[in-house]
Protein backbone atom coordinates (compact mmCIF):
# COMPACT_ATOMS: atom_id res chain seq x y z
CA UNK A 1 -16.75 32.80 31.65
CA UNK A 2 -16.36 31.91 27.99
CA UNK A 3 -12.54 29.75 29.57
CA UNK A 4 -14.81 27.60 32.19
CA UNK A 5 -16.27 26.23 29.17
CA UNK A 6 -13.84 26.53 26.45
CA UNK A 7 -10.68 25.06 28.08
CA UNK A 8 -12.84 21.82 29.59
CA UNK A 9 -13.67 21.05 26.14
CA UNK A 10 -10.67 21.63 24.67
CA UNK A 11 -9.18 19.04 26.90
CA UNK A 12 -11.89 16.24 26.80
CA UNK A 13 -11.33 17.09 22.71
CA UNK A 14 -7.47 16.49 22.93
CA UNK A 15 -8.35 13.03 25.32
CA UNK A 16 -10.34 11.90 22.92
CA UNK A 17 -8.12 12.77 19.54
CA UNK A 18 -5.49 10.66 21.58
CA UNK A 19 -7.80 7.72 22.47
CA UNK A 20 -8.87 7.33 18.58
CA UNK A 21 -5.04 7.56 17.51
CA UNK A 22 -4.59 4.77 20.38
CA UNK A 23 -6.87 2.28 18.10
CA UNK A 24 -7.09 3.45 14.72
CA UNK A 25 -5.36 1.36 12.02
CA UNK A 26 -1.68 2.88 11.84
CA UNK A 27 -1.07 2.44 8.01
CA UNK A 28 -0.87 -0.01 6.02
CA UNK A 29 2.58 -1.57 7.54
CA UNK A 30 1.57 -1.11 11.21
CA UNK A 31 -0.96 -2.79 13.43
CA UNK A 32 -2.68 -1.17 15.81
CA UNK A 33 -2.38 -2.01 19.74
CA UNK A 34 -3.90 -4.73 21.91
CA UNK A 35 -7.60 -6.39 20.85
CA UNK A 36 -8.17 -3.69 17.51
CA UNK A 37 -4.93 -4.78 15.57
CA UNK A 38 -5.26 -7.40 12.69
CA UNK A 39 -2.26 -8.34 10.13
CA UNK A 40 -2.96 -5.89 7.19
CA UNK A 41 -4.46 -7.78 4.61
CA UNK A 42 -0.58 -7.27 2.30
CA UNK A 43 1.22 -8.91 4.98
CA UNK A 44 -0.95 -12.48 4.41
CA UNK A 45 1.09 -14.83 2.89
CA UNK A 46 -1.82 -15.29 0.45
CA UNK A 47 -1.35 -11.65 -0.46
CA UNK A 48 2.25 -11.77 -0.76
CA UNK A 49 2.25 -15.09 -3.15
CA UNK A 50 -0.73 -13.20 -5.06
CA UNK A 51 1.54 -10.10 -5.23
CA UNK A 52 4.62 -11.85 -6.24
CA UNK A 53 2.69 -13.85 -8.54
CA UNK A 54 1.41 -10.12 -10.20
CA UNK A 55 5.26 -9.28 -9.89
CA UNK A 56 6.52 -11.85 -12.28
CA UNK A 57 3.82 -12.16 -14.68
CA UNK A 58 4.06 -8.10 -15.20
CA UNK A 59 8.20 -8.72 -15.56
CA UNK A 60 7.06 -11.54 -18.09
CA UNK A 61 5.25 -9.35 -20.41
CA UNK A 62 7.57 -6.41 -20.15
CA UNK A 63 10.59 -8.84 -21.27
CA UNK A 64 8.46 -9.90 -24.42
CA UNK A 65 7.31 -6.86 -25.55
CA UNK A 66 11.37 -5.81 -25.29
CA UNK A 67 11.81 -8.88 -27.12
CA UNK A 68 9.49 -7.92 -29.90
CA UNK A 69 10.45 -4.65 -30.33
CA UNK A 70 13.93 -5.44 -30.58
CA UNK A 71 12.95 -8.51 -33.30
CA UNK A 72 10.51 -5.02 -35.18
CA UNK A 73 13.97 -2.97 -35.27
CA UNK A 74 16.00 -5.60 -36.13
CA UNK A 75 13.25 -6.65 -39.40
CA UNK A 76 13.28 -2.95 -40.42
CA UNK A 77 17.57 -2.26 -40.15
CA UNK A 78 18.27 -6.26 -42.48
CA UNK A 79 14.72 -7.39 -43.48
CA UNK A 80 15.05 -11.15 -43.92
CA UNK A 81 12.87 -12.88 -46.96
C-alpha cells in the first residue's frame, strides 16, 4: 500500500528536481538554457572594464606602499639629513 503512494511521488519529486536544474542559473560562468539564460552580470563588458579598472588601481597601491616601505628601511639602515 504504503509503495502505490510512495514510489509515484518519488518519481514526480525526481521530474521535478530535474526540471528546476533544467532552468536554474548554472553558476556564475554558465547560462542557463533557452528563454531563462541571461549573460551573468561579470561577463558585461561594463563589469569587466569596472573589474579591471579595480585590478589596476589595487596593483597601484600595493606597488606604493612597497615603495614606501622600502624608502622607511632604507631611512632607518643610512638616515639622510
Amino acid at each position: 500500500m504504503l509503495d502505490r503512494l510512495y514510489l509515484p511521488i518519488l518519481g514526480l519529486a525526481a521530474v521535478l528536481v530535474i526540471a528546476l536544474a533544467m532552468v536554474w542559473p548554472q553558476g556564475y560562468g554558465a547560462r542557463s538554457p533557452g528563454p531563462f539564460g541571461h549573460t551573468p552580470v561579470q561577463q558585461t563588458p561594463e563589469m569587466k572594464a569596472a573589474m579591471k579598472r579595480e585590478h589596476e588601481a589595487a596593483q597601484a597601491r600595493a606597488s606604493q606602499a612597497r615603495e614606501a616601505v622600502r624608502d622607511l628601511q632604507a631611512q632607518a639602515i643610512a638616515p639622510t639629513q
